[in-house]
C-alpha atoms as a PDB file:
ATOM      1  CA  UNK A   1       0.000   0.000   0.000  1.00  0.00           C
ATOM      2  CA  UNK A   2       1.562   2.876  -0.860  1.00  0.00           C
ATOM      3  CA  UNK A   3       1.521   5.565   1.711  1.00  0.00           C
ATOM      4  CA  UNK A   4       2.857   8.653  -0.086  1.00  0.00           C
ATOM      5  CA  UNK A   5      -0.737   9.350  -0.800  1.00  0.00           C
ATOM      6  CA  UNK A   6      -4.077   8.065  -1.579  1.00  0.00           C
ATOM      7  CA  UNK A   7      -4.136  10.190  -4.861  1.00  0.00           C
ATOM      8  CA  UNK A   8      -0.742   8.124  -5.632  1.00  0.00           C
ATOM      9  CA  UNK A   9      -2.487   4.857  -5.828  1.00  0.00           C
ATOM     10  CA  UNK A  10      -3.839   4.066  -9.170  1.00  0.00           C
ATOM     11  CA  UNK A  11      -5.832   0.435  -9.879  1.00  0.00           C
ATOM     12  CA  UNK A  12      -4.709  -2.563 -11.154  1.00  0.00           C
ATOM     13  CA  UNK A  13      -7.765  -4.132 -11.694  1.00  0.00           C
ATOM     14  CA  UNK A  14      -9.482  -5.521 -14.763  1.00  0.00           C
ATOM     15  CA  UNK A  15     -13.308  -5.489 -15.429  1.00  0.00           C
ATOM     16  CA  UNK A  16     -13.101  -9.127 -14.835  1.00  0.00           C
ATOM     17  CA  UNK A  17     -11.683  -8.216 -11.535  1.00  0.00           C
ATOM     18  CA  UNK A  18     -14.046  -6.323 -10.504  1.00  0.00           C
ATOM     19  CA  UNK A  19     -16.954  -8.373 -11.547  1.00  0.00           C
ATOM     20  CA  UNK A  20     -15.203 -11.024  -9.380  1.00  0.00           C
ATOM     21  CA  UNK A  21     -14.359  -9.022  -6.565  1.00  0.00           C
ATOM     22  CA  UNK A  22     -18.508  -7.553  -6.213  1.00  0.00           C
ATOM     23  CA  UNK A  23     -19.631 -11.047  -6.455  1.00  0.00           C
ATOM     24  CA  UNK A  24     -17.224 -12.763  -3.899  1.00  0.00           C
ATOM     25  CA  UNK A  25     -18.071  -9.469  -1.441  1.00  0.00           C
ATOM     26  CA  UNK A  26     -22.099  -9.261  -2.287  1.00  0.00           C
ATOM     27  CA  UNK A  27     -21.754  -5.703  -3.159  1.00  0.00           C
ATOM     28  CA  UNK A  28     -24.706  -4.760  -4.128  1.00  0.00           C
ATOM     29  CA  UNK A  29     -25.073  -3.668  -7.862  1.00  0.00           C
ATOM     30  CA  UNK A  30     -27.721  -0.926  -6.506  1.00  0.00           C
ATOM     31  CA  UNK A  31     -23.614   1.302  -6.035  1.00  0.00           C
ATOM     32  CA  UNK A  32     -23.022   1.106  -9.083  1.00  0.00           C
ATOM     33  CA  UNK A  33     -18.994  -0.364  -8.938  1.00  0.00           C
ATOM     34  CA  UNK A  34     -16.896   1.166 -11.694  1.00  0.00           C
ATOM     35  CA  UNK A  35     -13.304   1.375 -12.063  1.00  0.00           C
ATOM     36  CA  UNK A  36     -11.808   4.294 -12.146  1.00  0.00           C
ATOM     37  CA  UNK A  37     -10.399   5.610 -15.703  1.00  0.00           C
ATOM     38  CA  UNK A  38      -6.509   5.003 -16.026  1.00  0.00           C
ATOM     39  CA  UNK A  39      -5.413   8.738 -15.049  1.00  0.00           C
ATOM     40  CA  UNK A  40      -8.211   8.803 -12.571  1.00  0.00           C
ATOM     41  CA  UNK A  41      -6.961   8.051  -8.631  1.00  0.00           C
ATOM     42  CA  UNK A  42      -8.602   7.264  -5.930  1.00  0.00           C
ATOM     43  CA  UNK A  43     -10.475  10.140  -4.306  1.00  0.00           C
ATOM     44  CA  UNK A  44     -13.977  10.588  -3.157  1.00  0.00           C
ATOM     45  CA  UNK A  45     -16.568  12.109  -5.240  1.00  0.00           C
ATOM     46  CA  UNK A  46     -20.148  13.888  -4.154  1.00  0.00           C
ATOM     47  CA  UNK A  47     -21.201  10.916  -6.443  1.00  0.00           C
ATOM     48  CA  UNK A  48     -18.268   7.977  -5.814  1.00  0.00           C
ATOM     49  CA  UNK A  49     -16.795   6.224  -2.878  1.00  0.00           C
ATOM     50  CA  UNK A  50     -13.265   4.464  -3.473  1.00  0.00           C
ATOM     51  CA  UNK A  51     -13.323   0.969  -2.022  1.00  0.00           C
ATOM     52  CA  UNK A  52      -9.617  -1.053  -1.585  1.00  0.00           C
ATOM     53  CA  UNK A  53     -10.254  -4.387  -2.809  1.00  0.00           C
ATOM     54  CA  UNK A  54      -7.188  -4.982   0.089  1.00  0.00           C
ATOM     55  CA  UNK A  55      -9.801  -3.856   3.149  1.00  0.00           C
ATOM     56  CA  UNK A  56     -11.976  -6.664   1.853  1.00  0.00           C
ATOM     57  CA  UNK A  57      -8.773  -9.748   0.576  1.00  0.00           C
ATOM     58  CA  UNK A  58      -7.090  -8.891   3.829  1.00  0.00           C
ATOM     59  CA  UNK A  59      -8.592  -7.005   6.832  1.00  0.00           C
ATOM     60  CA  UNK A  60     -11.944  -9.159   7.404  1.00  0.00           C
ATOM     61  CA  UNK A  61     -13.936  -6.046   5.905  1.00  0.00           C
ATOM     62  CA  UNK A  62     -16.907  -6.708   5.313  1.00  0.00           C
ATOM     63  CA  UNK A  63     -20.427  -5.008   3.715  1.00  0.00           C
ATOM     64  CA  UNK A  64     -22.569  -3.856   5.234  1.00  0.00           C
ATOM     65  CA  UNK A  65     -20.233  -2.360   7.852  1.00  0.00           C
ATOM     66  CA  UNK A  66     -21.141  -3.519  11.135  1.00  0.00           C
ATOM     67  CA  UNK A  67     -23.043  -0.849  13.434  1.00  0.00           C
ATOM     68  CA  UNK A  68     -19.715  -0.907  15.482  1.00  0.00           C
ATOM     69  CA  UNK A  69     -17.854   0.121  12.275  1.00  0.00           C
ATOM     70  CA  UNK A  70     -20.284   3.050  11.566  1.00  0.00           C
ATOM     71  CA  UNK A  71     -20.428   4.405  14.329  1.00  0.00           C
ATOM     72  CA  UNK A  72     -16.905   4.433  14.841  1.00  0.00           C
ATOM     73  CA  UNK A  73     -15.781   5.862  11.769  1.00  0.00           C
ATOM     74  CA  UNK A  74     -18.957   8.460  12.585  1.00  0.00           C
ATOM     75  CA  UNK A  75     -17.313   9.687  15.740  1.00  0.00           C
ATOM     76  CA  UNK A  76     -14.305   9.822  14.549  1.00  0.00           C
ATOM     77  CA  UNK A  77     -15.901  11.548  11.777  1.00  0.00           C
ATOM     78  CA  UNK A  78     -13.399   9.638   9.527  1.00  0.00           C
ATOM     79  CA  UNK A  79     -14.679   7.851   5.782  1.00  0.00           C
ATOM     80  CA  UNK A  80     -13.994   4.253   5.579  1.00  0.00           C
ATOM     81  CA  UNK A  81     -11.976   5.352   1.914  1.00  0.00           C
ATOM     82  CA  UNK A  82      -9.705   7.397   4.405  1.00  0.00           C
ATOM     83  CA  UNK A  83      -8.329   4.257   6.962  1.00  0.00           C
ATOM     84  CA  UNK A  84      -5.172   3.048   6.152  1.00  0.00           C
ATOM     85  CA  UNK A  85      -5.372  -1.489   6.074  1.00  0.00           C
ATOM     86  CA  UNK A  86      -3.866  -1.914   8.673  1.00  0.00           C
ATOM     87  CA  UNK A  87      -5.848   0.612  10.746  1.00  0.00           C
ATOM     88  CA  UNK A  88      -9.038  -1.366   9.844  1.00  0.00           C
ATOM     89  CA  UNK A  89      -7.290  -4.782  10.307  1.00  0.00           C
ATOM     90  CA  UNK A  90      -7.060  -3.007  14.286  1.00  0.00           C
ATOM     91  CA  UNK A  91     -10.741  -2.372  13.753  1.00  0.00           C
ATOM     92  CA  UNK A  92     -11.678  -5.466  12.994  1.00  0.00           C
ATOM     93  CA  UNK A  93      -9.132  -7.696  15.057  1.00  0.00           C
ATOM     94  CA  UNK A  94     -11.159  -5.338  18.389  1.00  0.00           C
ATOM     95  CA  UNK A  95     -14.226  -6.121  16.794  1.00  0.00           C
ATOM     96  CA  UNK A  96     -13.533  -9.996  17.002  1.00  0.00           C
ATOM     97  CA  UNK A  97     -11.915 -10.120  20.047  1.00  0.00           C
ATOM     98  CA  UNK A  98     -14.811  -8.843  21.625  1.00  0.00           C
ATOM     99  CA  UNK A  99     -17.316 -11.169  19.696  1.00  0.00           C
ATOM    100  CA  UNK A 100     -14.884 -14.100  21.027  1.00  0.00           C
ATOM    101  CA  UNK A 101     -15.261 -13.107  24.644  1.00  0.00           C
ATOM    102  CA  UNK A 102     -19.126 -12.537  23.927  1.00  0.00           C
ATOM    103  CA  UNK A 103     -18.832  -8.711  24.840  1.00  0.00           C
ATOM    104  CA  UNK A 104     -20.040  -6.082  22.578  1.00  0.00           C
ATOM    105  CA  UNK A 105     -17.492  -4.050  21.138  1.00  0.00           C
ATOM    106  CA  UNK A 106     -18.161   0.042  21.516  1.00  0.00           C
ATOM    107  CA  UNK A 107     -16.709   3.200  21.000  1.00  0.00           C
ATOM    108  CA  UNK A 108     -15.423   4.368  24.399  1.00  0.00           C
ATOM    109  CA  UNK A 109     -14.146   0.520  24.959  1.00  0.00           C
ATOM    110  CA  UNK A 110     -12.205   0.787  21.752  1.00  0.00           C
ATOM    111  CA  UNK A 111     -10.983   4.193  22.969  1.00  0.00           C
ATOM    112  CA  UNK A 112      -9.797   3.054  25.558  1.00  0.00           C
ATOM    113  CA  UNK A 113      -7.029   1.027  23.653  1.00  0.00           C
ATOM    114  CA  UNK A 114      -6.468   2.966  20.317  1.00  0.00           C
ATOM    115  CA  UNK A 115      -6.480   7.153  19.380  1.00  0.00           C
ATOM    116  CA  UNK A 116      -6.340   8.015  15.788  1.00  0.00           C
ATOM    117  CA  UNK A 117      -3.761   9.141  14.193  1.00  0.00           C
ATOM    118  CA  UNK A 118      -2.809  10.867  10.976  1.00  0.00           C
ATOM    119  CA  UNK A 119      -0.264   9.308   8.739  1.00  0.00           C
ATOM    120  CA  UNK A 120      -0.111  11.423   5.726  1.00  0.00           C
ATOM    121  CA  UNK A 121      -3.393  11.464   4.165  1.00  0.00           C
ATOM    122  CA  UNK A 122      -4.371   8.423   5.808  1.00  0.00           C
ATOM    123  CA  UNK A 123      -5.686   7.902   8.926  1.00  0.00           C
ATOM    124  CA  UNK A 124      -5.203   4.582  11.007  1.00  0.00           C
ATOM    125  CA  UNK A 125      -5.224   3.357  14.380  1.00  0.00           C
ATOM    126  CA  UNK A 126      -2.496   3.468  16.944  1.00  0.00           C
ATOM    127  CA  UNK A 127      -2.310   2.074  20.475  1.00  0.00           C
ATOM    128  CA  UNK A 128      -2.938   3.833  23.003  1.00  0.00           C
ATOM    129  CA  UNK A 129       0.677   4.112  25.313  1.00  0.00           C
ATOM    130  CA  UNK A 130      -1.248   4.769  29.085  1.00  0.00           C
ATOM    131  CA  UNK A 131      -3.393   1.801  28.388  1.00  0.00           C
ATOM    132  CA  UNK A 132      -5.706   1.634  31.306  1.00  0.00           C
ATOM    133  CA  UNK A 133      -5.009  -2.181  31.205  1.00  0.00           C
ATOM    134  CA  UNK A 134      -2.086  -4.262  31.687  1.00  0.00           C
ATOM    135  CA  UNK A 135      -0.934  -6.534  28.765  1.00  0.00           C
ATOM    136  CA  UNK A 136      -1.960 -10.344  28.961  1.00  0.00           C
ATOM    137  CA  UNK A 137       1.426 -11.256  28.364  1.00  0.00           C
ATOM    138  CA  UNK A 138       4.932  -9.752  28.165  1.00  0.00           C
ATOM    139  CA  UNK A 139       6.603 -11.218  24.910  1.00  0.00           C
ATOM    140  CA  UNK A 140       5.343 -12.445  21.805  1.00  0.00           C
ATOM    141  CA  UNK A 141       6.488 -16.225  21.064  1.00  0.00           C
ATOM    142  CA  UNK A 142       7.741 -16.515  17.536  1.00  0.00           C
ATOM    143  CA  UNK A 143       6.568 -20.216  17.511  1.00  0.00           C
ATOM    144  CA  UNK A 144       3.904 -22.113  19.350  1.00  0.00           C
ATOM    145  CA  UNK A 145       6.212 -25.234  19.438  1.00  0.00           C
ATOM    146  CA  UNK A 146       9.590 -25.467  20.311  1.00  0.00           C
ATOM    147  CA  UNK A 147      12.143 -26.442  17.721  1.00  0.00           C
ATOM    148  CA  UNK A 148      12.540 -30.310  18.499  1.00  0.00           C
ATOM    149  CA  UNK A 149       8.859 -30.939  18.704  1.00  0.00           C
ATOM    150  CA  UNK A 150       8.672 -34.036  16.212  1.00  0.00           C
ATOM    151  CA  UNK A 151      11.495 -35.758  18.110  1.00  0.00           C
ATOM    152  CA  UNK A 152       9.227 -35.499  21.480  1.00  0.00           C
ATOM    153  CA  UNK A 153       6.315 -37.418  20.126  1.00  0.00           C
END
């Protein structure tokens, strides 16, 4: 993703593509999907909204946007076009963490761990450093299982 600028980014896409892409995603043909025209980038219109194939292929987005998503993005007062990947992988991982401890994920609970940030003409989301909360563990393992693990079974 390149992060010099949205208006940078130009598609690589085929029509085929994009058929493929709004039929794998159920985007609903009511929007309208176009690509945009090959010295056209990728910038909000009053009449077009620039969807990254990569929020849907790799961050777990998905349409419709859940209410949590909306009215995140709503009091942030952020577009979804605007969120750089890997701020809406964040969005999504909270999203899912909360779903797996059956709690409902909301805006002052996700404040609570992440503040946006600006990062160029991107916005994403960054951890918060006075986390209210103290980590559930202090290291990351590289591996689950330790290097000999065949010769132990």
């Amino acid at each position: 993703m390149n992060r010099s600028g949205r208006s940078a980014i130009k598609t690589v896409l085929t029509a085929k593509d994009l058929k493929s892409f709004v039929e794998t995603y159920n985007i609903p043909e009511q929007f309208s999907p176009a690509l945009p025209g090959p010295n056209e980038s990728a910038e909000c219109t009053p009449d077009r909204i620039p969807l990254y194939t990569l929020a849907f292929s790799s961050c777990g987005v998905r349409y419709p946007l859940s209410p949590f998503k909306v009215s995140l993005l709503r009091h942030f007062g952020v577009h979804f076009s605007q969120l750089h990947p890997l701020g809406l992988m964040r969005l999504v991982h909270f999203e899912l963490s909360c779903a797996a401890v059956s709690g409902e994920p909301s805006v002052p609970l996700f404040c609570m761990f992440y503040k946006l940030i600006s990062d160029g003409d991107w916005f994403t989301f960054a951890k918060r450093q006075n986390s209210v909360s103290k980590p559930c563990y202090t290291f990351m393992p590289t591996s689950t299982y330790t290097k000999d693990w065949k010769s132990r079974y």
